[in-house]
C-alpha atoms as a PDB file:
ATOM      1  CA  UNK A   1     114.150  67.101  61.013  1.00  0.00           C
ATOM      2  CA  UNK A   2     116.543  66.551  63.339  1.00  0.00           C
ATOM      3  CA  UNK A   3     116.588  66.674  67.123  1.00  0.00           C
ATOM      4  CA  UNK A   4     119.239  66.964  69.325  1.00  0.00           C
ATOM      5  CA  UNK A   5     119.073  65.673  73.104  1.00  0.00           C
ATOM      6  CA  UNK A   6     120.723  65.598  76.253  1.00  0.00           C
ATOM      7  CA  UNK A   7     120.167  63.411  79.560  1.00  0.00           C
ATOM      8  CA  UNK A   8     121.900  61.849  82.258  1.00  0.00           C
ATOM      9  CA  UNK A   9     122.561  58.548  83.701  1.00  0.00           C
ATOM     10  CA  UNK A  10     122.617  57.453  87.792  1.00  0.00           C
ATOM     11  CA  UNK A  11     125.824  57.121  89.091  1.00  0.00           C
ATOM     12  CA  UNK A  12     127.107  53.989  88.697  1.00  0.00           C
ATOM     13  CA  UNK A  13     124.257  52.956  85.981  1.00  0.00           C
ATOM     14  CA  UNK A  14     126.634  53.486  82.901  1.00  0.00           C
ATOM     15  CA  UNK A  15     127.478  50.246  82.042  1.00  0.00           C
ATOM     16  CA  UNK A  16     123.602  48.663  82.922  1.00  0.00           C
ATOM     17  CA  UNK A  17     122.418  51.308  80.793  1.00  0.00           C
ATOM     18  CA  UNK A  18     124.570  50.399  77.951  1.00  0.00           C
ATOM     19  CA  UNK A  19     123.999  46.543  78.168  1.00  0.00           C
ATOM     20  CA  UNK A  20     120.336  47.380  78.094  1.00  0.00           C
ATOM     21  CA  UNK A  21     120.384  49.668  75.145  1.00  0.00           C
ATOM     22  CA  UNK A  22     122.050  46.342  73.094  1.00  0.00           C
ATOM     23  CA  UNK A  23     118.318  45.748  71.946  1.00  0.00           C
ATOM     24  CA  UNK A  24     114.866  47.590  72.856  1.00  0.00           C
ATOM     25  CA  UNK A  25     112.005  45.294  73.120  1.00  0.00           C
ATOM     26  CA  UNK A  26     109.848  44.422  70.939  1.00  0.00           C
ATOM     27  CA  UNK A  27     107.642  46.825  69.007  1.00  0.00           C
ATOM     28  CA  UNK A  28     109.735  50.151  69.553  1.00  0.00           C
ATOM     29  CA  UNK A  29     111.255  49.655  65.816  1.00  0.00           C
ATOM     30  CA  UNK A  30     107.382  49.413  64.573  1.00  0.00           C
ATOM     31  CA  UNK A  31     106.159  52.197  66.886  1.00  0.00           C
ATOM     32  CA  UNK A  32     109.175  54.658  65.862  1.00  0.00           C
ATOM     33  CA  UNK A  33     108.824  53.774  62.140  1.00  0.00           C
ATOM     34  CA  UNK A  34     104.942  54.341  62.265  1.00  0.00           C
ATOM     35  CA  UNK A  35     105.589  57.923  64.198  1.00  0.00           C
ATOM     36  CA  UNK A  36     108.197  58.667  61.397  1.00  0.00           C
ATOM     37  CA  UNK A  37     111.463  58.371  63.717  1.00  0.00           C
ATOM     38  CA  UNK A  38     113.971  57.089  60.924  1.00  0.00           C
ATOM     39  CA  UNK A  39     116.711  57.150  63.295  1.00  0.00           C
ATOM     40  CA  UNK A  40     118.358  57.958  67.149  1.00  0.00           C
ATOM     41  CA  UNK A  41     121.486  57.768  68.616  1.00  0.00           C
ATOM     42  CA  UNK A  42     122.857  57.720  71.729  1.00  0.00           C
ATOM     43  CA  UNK A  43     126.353  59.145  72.334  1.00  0.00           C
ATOM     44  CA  UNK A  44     127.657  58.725  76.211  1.00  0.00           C
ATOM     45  CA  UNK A  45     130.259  61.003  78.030  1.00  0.00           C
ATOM     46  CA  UNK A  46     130.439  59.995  81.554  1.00  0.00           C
ATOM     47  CA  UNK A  47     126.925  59.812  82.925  1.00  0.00           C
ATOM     48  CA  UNK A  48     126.081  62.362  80.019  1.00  0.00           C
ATOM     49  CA  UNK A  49     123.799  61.106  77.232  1.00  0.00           C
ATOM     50  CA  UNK A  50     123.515  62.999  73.955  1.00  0.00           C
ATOM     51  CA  UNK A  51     120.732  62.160  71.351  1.00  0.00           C
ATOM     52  CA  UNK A  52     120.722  62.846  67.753  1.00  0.00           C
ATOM     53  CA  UNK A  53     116.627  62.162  66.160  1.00  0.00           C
ATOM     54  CA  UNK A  54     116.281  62.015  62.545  1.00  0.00           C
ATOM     55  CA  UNK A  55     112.097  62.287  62.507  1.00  0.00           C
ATOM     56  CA  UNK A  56     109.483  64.022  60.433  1.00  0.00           C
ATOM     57  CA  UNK A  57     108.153  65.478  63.546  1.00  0.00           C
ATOM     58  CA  UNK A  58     109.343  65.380  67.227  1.00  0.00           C
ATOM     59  CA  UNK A  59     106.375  66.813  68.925  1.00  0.00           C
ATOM     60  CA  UNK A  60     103.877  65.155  67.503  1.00  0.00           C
ATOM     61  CA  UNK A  61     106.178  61.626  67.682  1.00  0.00           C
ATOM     62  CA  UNK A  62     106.025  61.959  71.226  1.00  0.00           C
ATOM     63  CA  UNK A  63     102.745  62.796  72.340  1.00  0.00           C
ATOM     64  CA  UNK A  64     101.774  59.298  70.356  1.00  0.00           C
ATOM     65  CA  UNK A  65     104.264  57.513  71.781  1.00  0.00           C
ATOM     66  CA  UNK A  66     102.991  58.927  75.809  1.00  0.00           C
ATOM     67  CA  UNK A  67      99.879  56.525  74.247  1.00  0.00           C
ATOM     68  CA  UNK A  68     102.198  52.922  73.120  1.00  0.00           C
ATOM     69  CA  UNK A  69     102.395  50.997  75.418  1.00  0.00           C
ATOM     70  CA  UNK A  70     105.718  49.074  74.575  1.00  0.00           C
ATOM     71  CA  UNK A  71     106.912  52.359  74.987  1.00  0.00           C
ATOM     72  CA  UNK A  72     105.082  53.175  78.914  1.00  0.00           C
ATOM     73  CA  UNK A  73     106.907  49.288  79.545  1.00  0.00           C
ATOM     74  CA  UNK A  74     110.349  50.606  77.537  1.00  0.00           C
ATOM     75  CA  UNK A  75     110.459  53.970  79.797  1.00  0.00           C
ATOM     76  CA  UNK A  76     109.389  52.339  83.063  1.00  0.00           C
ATOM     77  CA  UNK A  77     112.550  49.588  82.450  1.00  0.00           C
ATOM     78  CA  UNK A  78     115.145  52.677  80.602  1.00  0.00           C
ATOM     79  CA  UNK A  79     113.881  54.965  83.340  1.00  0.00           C
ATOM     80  CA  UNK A  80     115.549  53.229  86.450  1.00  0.00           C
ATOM     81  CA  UNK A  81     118.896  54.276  84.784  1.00  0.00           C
ATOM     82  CA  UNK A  82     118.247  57.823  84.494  1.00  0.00           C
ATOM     83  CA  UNK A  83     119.005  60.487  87.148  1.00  0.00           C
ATOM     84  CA  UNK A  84     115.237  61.730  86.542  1.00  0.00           C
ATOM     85  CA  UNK A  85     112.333  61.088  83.816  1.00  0.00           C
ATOM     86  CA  UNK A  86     113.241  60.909  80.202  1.00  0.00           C
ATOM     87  CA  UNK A  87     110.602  63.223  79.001  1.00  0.00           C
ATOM     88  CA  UNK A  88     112.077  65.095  76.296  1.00  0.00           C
ATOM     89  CA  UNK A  89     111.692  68.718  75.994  1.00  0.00           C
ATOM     90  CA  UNK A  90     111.099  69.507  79.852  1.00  0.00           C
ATOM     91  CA  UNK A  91     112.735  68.999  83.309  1.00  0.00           C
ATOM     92  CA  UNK A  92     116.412  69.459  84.292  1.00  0.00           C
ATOM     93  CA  UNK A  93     117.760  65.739  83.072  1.00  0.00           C
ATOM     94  CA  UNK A  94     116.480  65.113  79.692  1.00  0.00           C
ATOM     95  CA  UNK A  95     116.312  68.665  77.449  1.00  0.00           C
ATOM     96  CA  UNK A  96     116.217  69.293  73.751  1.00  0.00           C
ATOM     97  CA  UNK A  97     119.746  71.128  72.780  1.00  0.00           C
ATOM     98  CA  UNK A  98     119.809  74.038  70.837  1.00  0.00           C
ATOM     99  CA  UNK A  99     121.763  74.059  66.945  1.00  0.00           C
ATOM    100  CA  UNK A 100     124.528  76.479  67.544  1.00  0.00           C
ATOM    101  CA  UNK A 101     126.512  76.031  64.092  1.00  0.00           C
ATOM    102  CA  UNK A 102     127.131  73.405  61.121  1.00  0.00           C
ATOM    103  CA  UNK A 103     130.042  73.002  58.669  1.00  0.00           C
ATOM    104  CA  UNK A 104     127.503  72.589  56.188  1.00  0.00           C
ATOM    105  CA  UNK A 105     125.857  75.991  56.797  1.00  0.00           C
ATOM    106  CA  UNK A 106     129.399  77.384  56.965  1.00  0.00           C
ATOM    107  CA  UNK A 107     129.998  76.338  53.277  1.00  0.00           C
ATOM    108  CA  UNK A 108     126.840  77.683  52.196  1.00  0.00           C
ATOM    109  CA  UNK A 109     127.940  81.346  53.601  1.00  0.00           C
END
């Protein structure tokens, strides 16, 4: 499956935010590849973040990963970047984005 994502950055947190997405501690590659994330990336615009999830299931990913705690330390550091809470699928700042059309699905037609 995959999910698509959009949040937003402070002002004047780009580049921090950026420089601290180089690596993510240790034990977020383990934890995502035992909750079946295979992939995400981040694409910035601005102070706009936009988040592509490969996963076998989003949901359920995340409600484990509200239990890991390299991820409560990960989201508590991340989190002083963002212009509210990264919690993805509610709030204003961080929301999943609805598919509106593919090329591929276009070809199928």
């Amino acid at each position: 499956m995959q999910i698509a994502l959009h949040s937003r950055i402070k002002p004047g947190h780009e580049e921090a935010y950026e420089r601290d997405h180089q690596a993510i501690p240790e034990g977020m590659v383990e934890e995502f590849a035992r909750l079946g994330v295979h992939d995400w990336k981040i694409w910035r615009s601005g102070r706009d973040l936009f988040h592509l999830v490969e996963c076998d299931d989003f949901e359920a990913a995340m409600r484990e990963l509200e239990h890991s705690e390299p991820n409560a330390r990960w989201q508590e550091f991340i989190n002083t970047h963002l212009d509210g809470f990264a919690s993805f699928g509610e709030g204003p700042t961080a929301t999943s984005v609805p598919l509106v059309w593919t090329l591929q699905d276009q070809r199928r037609s």
